[in-house]
C-alpha atoms as a PDB file:
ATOM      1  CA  UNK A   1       7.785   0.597 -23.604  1.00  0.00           C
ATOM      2  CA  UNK A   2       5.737   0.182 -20.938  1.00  0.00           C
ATOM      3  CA  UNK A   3       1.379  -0.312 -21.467  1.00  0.00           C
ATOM      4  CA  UNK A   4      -1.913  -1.763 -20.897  1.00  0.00           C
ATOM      5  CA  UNK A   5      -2.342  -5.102 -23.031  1.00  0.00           C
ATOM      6  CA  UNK A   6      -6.062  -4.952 -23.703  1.00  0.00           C
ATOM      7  CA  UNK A   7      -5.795  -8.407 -24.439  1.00  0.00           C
ATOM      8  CA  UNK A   8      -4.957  -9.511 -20.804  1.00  0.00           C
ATOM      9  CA  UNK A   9      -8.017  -9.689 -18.485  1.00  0.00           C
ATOM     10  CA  UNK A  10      -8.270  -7.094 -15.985  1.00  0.00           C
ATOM     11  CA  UNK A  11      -8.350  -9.199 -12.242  1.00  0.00           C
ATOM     12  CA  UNK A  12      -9.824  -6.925  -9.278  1.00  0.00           C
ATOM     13  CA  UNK A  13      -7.483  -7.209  -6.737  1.00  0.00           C
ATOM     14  CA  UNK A  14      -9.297  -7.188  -2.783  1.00  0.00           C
ATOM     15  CA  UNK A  15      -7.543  -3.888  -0.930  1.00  0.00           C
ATOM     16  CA  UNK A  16      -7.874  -2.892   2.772  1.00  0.00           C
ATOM     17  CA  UNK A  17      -7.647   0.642   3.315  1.00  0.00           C
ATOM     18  CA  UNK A  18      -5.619   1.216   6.837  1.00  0.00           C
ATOM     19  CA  UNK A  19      -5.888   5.248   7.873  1.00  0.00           C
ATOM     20  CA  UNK A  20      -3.222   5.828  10.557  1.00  0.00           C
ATOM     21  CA  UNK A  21      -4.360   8.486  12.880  1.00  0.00           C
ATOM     22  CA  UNK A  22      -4.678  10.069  16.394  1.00  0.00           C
ATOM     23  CA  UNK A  23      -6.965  12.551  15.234  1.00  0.00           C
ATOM     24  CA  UNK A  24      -8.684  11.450  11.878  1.00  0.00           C
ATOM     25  CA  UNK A  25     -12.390   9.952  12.450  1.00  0.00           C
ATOM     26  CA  UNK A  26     -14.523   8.655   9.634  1.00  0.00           C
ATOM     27  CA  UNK A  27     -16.193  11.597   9.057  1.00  0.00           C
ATOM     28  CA  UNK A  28     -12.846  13.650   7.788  1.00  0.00           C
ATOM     29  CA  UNK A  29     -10.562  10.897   6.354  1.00  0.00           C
ATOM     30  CA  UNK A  30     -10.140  12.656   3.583  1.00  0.00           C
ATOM     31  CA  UNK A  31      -7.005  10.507   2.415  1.00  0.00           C
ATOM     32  CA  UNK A  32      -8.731   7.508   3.149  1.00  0.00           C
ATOM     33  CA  UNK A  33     -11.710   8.356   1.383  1.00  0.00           C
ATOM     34  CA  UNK A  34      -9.224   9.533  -1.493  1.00  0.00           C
ATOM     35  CA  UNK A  35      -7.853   5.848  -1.651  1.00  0.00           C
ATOM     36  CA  UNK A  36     -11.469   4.002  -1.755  1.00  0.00           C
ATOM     37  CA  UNK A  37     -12.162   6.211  -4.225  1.00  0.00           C
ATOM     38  CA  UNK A  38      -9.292   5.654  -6.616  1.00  0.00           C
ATOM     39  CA  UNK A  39      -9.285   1.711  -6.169  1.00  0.00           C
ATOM     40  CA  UNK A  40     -12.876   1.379  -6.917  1.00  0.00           C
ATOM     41  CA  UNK A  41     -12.898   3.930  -9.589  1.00  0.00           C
ATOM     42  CA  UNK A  42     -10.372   1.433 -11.161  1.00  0.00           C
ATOM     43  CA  UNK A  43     -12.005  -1.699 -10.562  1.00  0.00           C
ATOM     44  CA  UNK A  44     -10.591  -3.233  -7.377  1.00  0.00           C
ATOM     45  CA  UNK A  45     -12.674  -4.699  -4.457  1.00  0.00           C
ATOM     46  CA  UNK A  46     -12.331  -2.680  -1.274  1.00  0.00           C
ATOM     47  CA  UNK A  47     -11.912  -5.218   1.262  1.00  0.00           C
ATOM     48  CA  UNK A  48     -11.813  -3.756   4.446  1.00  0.00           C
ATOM     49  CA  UNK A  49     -11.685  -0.306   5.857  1.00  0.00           C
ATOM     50  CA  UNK A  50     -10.130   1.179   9.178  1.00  0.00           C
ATOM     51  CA  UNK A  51      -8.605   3.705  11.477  1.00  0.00           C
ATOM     52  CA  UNK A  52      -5.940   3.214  13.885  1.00  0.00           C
ATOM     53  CA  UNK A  53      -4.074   5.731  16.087  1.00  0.00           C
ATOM     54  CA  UNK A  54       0.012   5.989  15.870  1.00  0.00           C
ATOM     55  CA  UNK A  55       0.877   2.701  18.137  1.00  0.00           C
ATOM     56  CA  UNK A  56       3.288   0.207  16.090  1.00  0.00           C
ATOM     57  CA  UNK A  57       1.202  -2.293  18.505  1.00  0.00           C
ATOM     58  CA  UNK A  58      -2.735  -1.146  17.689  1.00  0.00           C
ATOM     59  CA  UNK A  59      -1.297  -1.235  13.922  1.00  0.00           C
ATOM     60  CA  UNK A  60       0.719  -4.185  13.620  1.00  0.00           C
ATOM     61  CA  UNK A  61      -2.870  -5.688  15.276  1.00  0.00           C
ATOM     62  CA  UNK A  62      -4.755  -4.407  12.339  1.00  0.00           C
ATOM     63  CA  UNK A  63      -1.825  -5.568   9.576  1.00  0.00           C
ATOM     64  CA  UNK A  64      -1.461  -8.846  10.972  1.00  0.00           C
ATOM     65  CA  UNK A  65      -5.863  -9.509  11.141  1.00  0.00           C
ATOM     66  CA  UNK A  66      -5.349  -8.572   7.372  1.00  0.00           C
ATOM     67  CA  UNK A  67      -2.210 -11.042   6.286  1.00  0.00           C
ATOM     68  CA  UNK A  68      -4.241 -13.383   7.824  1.00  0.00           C
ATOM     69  CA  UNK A  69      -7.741 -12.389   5.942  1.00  0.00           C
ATOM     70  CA  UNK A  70      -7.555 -14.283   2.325  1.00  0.00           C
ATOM     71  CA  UNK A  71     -10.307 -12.207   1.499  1.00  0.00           C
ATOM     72  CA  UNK A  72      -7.315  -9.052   1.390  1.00  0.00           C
ATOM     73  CA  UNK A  73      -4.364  -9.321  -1.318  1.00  0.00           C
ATOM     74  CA  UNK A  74      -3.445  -5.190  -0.512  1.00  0.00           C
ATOM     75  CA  UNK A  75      -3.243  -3.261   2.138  1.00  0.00           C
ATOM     76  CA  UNK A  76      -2.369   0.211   1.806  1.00  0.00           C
ATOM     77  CA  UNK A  77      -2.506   3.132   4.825  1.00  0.00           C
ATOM     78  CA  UNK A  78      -2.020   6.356   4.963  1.00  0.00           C
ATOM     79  CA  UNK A  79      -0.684   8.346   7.602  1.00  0.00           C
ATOM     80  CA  UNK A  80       2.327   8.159  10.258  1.00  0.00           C
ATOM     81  CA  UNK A  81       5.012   8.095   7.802  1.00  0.00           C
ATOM     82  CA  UNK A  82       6.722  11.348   8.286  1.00  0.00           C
ATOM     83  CA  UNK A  83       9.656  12.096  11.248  1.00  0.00           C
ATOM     84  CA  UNK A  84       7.749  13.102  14.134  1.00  0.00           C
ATOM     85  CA  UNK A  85       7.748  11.186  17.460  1.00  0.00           C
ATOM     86  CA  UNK A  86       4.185  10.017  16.760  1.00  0.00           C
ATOM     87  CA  UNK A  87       4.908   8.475  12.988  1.00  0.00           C
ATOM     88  CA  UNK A  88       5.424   5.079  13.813  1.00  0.00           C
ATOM     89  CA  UNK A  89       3.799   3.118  10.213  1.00  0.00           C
ATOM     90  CA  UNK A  90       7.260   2.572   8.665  1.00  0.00           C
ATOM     91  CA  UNK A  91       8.662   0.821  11.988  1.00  0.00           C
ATOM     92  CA  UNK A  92       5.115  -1.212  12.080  1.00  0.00           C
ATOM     93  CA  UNK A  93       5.297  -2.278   8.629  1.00  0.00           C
ATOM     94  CA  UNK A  94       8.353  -3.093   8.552  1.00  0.00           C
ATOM     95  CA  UNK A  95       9.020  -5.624  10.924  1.00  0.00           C
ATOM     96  CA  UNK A  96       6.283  -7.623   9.466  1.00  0.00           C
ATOM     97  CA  UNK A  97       7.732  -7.727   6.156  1.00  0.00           C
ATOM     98  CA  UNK A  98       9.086 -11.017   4.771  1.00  0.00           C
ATOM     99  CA  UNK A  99      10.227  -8.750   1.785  1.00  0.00           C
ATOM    100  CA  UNK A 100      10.664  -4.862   1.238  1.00  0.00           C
ATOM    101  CA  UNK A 101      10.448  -3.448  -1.993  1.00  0.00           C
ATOM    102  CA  UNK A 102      12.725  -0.106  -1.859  1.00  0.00           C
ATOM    103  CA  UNK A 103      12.062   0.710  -4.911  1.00  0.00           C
ATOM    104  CA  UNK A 104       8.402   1.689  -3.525  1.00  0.00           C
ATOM    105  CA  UNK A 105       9.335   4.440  -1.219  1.00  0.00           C
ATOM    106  CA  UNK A 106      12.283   6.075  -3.649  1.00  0.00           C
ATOM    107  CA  UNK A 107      10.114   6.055  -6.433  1.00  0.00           C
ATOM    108  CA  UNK A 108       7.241   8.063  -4.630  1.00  0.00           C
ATOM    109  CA  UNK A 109       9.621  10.275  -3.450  1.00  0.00           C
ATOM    110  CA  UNK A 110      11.001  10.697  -7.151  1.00  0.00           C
ATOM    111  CA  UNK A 111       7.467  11.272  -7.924  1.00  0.00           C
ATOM    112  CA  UNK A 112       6.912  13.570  -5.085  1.00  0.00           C
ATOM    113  CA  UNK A 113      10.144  15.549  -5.367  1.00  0.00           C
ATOM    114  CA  UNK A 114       8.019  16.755  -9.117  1.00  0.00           C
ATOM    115  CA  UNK A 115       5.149  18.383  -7.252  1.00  0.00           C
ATOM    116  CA  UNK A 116       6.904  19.304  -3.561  1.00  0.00           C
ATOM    117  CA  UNK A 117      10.514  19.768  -4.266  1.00  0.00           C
ATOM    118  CA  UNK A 118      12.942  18.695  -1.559  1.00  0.00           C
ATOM    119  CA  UNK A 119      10.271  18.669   1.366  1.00  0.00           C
ATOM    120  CA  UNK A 120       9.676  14.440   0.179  1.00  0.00           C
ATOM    121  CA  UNK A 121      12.397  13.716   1.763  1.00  0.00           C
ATOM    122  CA  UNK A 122      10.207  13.851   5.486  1.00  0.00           C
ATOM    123  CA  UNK A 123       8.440  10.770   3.890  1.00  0.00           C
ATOM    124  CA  UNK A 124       9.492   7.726   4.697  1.00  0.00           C
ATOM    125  CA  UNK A 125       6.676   5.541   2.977  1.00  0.00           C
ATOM    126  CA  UNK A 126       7.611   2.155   2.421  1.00  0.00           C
ATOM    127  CA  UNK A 127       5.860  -1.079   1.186  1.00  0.00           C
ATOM    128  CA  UNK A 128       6.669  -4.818   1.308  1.00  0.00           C
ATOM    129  CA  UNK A 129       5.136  -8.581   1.311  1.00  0.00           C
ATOM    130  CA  UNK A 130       4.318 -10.511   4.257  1.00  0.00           C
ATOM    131  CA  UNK A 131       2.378 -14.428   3.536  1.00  0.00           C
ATOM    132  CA  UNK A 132       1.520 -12.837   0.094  1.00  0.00           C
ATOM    133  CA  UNK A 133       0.192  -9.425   0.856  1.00  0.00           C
ATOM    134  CA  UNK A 134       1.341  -6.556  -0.425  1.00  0.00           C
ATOM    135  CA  UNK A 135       1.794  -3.913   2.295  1.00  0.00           C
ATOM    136  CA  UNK A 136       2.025  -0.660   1.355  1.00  0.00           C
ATOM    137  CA  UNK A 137       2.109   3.118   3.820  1.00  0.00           C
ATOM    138  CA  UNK A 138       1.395   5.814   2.359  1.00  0.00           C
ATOM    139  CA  UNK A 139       1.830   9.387   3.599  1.00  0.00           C
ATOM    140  CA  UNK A 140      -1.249  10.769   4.936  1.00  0.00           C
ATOM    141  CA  UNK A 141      -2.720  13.907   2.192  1.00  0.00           C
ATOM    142  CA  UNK A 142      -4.714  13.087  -0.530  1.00  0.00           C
ATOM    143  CA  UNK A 143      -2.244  14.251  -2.841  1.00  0.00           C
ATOM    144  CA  UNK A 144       0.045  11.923  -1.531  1.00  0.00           C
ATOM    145  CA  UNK A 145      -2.204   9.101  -1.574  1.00  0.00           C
ATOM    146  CA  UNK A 146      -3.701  10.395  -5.269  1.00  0.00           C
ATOM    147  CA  UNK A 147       0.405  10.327  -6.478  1.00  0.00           C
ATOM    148  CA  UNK A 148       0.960   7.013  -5.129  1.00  0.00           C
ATOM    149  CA  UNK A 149      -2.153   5.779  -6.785  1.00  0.00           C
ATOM    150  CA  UNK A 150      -1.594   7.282  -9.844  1.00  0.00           C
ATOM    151  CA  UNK A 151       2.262   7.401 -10.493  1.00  0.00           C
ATOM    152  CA  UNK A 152       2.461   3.746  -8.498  1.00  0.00           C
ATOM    153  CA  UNK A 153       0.052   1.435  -7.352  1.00  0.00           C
ATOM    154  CA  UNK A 154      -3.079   1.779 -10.418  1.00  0.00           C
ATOM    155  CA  UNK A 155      -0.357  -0.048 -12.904  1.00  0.00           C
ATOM    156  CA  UNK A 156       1.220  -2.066 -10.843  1.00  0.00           C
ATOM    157  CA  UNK A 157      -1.938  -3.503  -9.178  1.00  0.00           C
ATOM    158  CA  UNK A 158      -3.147  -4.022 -13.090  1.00  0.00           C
ATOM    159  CA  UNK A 159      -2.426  -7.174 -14.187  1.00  0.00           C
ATOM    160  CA  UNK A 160      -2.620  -5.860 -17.787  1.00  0.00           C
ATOM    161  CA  UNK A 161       0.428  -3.640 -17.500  1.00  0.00           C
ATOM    162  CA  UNK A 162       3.395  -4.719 -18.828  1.00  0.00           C
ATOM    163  CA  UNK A 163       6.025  -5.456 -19.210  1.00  0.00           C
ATOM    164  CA  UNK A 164       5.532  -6.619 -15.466  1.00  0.00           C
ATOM    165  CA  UNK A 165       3.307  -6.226 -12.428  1.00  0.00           C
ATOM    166  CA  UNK A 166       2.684  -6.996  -8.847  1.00  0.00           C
ATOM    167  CA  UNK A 167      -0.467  -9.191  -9.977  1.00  0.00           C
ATOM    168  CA  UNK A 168       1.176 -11.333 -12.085  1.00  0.00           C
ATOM    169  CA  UNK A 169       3.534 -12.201  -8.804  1.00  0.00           C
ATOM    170  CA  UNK A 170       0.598 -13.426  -6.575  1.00  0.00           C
ATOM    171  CA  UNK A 171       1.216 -17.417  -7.121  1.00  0.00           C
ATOM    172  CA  UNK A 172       4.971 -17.194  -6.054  1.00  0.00           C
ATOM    173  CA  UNK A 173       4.457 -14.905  -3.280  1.00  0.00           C
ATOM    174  CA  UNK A 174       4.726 -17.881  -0.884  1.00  0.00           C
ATOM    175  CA  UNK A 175       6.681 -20.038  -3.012  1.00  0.00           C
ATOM    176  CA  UNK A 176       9.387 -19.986   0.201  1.00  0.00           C
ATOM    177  CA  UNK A 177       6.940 -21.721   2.815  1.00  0.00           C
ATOM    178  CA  UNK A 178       6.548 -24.673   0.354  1.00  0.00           C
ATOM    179  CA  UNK A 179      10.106 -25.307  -0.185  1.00  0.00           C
ATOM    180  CA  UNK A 180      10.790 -24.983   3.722  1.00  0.00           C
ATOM    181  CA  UNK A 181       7.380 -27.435   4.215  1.00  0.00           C
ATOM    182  CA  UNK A 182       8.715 -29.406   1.499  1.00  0.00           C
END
């Protein structure tokens, strides 16, 4: 059955908050403000904090400065994931990834599908790694971000829950580039 060992430490993990937006400014990034909220609550580090309008460019920018950053393990957005012309965050994520985890995006809309009935299926949120971060996009409410939190991301960014986690995962991330340097 799946728990929290309270005999495991709990390790902050450091999360950048990416809001994807044409409209959103600090000021009323509610979703955003939802996430920070949520990962601090629960004992993880923000790490870094922006908006960025709907351009796979201007957000593959921001994703990239962020793989790069060893100060960030996370990042998570929220915003341009649905079907419109504009939602571009799935198509920007995903050609960064090194690995997708599917498993992400059908179990939010699983989770989804309890609260909004058949109108998840306009989500297309996805997450991956790319040189050991953990990317993952978000639609852009604060319910959506407060269900992926809750129903997704607070265990597996525990590294107390078991029987497994994404924490526990962070040394062999980028077990591939030693083999190929090797």
């Amino acid at each position: 059955m799946p728990r929290i060992d309270e005999t495991r430490p709990f390790i902050p993990v450091n999360i950048a908050v990416l809001t994807v937006s044409d409209t959103r400014t600090e000021a009323d990034d509610r979703s955003g403000n939802t996430l920070v909220e949520l990962l601090t609550a629960a004992g993880h580090v923000l790490a870094a904090r922006r908006i960025v309008t709907d351009d796979v460019e201007r957000i593959q920018a921001v994703v990239k400065g962020y793989i790069d950053d060893p100060g960030v393990d996370v990042v998570i957005a929220t915003g341009g994931t649905g079907v419109t012309g504009r939602d571009v965050t799935p198509e920007a994520f995903e050609a960064l990834y090194e690995k997708s985890i599917p498993g992400f995006g059908e179990l939010f809309r699983w989770l989804s599908y309890q609260k909004i009935g058949t109108s998840t299926v306009q989500s297309r949120c996805t997450a991956g790694v790319a040189k050991g971060t953990y990317l993952f996009a978000l639609p852009g409410s604060p319910s959506a971000c407060r269900d992926g939190w809750e129903g997704i991301l607070a265990t597996q960014l525990d590294y107390r829950f078991l029987p497994c986690n994404f924490v526990e995962l962070f040394p062999r991330l980028r077990e591939h580039e030693r083999r190929k340097a090797g």
